[in-house]
C-alpha atoms as a PDB file:
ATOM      1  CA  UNK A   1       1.493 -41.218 -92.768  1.00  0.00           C
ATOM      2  CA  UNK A   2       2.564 -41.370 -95.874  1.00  0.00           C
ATOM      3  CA  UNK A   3       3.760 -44.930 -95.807  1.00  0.00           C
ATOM      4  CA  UNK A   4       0.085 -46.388 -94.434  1.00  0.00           C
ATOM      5  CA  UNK A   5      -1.311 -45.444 -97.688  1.00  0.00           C
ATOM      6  CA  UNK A   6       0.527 -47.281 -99.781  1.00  0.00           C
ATOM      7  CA  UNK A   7      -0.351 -51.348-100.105  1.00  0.00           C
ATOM      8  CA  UNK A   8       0.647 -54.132 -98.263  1.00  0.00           C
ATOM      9  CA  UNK A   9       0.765 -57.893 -97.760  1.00  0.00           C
ATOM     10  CA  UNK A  10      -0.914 -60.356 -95.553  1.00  0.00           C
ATOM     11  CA  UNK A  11       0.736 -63.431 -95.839  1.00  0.00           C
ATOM     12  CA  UNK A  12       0.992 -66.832 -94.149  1.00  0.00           C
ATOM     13  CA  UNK A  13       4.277 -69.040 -93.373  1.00  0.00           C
ATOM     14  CA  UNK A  14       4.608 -73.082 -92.992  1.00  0.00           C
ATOM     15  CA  UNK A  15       6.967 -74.979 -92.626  1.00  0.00           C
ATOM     16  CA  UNK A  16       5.020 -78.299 -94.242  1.00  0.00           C
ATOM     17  CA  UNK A  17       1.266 -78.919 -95.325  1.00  0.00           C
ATOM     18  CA  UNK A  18      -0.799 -78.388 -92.369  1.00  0.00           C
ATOM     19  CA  UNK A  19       2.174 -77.385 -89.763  1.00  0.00           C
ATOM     20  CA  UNK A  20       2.826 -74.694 -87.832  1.00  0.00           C
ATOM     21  CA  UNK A  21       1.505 -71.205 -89.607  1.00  0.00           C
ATOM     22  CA  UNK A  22       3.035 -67.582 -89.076  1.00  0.00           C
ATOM     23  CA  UNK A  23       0.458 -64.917 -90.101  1.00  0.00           C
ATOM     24  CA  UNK A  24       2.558 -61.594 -91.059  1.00  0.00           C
ATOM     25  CA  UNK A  25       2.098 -57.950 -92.973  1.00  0.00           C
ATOM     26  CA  UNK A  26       4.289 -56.443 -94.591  1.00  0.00           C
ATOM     27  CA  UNK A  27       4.885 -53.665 -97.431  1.00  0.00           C
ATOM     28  CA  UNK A  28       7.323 -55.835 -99.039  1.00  0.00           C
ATOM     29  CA  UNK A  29       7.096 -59.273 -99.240  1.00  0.00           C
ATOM     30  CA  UNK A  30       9.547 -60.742-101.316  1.00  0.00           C
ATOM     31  CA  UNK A  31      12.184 -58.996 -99.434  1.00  0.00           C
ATOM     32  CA  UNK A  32      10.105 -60.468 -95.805  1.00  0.00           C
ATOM     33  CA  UNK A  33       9.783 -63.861 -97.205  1.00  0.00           C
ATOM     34  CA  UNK A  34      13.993 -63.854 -97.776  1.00  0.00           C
ATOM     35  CA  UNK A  35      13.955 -62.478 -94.014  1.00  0.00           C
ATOM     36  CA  UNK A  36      12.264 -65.219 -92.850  1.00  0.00           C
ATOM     37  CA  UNK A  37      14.349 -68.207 -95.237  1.00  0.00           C
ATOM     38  CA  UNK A  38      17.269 -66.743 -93.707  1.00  0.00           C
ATOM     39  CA  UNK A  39      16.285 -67.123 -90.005  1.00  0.00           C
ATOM     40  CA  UNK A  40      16.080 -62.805 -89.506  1.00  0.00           C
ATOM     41  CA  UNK A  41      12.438 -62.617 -90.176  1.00  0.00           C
ATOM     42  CA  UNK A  42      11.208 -63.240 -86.932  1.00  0.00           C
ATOM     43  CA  UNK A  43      12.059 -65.683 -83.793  1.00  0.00           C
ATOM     44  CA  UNK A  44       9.062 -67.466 -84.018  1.00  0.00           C
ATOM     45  CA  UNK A  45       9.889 -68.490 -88.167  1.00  0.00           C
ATOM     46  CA  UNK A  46      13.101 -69.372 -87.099  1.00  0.00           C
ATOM     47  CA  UNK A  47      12.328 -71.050 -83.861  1.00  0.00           C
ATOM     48  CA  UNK A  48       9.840 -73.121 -85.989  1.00  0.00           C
ATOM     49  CA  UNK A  49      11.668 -73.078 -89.676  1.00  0.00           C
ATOM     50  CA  UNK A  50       9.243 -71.878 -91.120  1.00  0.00           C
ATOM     51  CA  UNK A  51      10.107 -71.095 -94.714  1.00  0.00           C
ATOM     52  CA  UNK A  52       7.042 -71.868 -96.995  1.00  0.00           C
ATOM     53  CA  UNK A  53       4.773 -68.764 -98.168  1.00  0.00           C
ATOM     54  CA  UNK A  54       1.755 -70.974 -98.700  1.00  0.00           C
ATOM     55  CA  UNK A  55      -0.309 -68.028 -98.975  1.00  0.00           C
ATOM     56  CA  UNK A  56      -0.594 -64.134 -99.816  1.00  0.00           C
ATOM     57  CA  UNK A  57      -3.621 -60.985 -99.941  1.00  0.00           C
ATOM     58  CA  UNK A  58      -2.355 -57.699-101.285  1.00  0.00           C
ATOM     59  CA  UNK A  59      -4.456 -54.979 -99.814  1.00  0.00           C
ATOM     60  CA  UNK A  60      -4.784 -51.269-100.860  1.00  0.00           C
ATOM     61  CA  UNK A  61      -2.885 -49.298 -97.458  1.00  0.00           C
ATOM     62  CA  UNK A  62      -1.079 -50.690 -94.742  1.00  0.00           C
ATOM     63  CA  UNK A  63      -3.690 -50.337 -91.933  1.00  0.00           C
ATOM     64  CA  UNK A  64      -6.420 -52.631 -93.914  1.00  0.00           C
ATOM     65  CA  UNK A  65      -3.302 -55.138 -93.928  1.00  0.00           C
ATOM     66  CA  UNK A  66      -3.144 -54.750 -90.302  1.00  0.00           C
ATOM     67  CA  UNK A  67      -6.286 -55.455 -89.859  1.00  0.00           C
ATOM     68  CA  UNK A  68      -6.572 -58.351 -91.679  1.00  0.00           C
ATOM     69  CA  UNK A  69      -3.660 -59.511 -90.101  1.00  0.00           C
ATOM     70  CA  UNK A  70      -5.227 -58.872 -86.522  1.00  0.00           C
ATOM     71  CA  UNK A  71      -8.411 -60.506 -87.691  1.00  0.00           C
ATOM     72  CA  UNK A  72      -6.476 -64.232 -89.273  1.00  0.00           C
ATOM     73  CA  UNK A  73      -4.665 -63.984 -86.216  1.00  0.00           C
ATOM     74  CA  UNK A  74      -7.994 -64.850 -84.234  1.00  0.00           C
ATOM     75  CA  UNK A  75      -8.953 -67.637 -86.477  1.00  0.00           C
ATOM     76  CA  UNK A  76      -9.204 -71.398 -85.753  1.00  0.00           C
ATOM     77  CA  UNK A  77      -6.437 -73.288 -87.725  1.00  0.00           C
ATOM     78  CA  UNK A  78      -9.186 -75.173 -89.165  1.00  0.00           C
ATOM     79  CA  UNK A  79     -10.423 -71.836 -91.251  1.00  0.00           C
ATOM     80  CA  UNK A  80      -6.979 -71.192 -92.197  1.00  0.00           C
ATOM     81  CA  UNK A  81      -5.915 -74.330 -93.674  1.00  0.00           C
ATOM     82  CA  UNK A  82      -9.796 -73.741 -95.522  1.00  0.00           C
ATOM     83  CA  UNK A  83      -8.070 -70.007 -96.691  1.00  0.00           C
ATOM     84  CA  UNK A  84      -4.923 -71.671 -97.514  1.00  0.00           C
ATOM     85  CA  UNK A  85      -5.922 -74.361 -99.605  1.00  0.00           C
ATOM     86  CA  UNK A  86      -8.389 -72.300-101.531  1.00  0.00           C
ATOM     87  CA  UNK A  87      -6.264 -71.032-103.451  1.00  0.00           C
ATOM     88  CA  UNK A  88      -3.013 -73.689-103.090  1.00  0.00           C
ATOM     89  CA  UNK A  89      -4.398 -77.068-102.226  1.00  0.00           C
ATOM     90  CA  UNK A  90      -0.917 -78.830-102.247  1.00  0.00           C
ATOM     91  CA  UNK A  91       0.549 -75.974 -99.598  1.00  0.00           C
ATOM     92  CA  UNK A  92       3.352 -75.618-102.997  1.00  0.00           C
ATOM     93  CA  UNK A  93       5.561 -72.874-101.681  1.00  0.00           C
ATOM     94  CA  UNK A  94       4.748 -69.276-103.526  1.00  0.00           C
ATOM     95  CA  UNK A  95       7.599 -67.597-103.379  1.00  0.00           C
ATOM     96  CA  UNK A  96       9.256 -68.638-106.698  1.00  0.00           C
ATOM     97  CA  UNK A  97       6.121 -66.918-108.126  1.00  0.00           C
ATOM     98  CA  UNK A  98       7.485 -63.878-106.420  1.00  0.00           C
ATOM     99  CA  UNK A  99      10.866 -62.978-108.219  1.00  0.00           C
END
């Protein structure tokens, strides 16, 4: 119980501007981003190499992260890239800003 309250990440994976996307959560990202670069994140990252964080929302507990997971899960690829390139027109991977 403990562990929902703290914050999270909601955070979307490319592998090039406008490719495939992975939409994630996680409580710590730098350490999920590394998971995914080195193929253990999840099948469908490594499947598709993707290994570009092109885009990141911290939220306050774990279970608003879910949900906003659940919810950019149902969106058109069209809104996404329009999320995306809001705030990182280029698609520049984000992770260096990380560590």
């Amino acid at each position: 119980m403990e562990r929902e309250r703290q914050g999270g990440w909601v955070y979307i994976m490319a592998d090039r501007y406008r490719g495939t996307m992975y939409v994630g959560v996680t409580a710590d990202l730098a350490a999920r981003v590394h998971q995914h670069r080195s193929g253990a994140g999840s099948d469908f990252c490594a499947r598709y190499g993707l290994a570009r964080l092109v885009w990141a929302e911290r939220g306050d507990d774990m279970m608003s992260c879910i949900e906003q997971e659940k919810r950019l899960k149902r969106w058109r690829r069209d809104w996404k890239f329009e999320l995306i390139e809001r705030g990182n027109p280029d698609w520049q991977d984000m992770f260096e800003l990380l560590v």
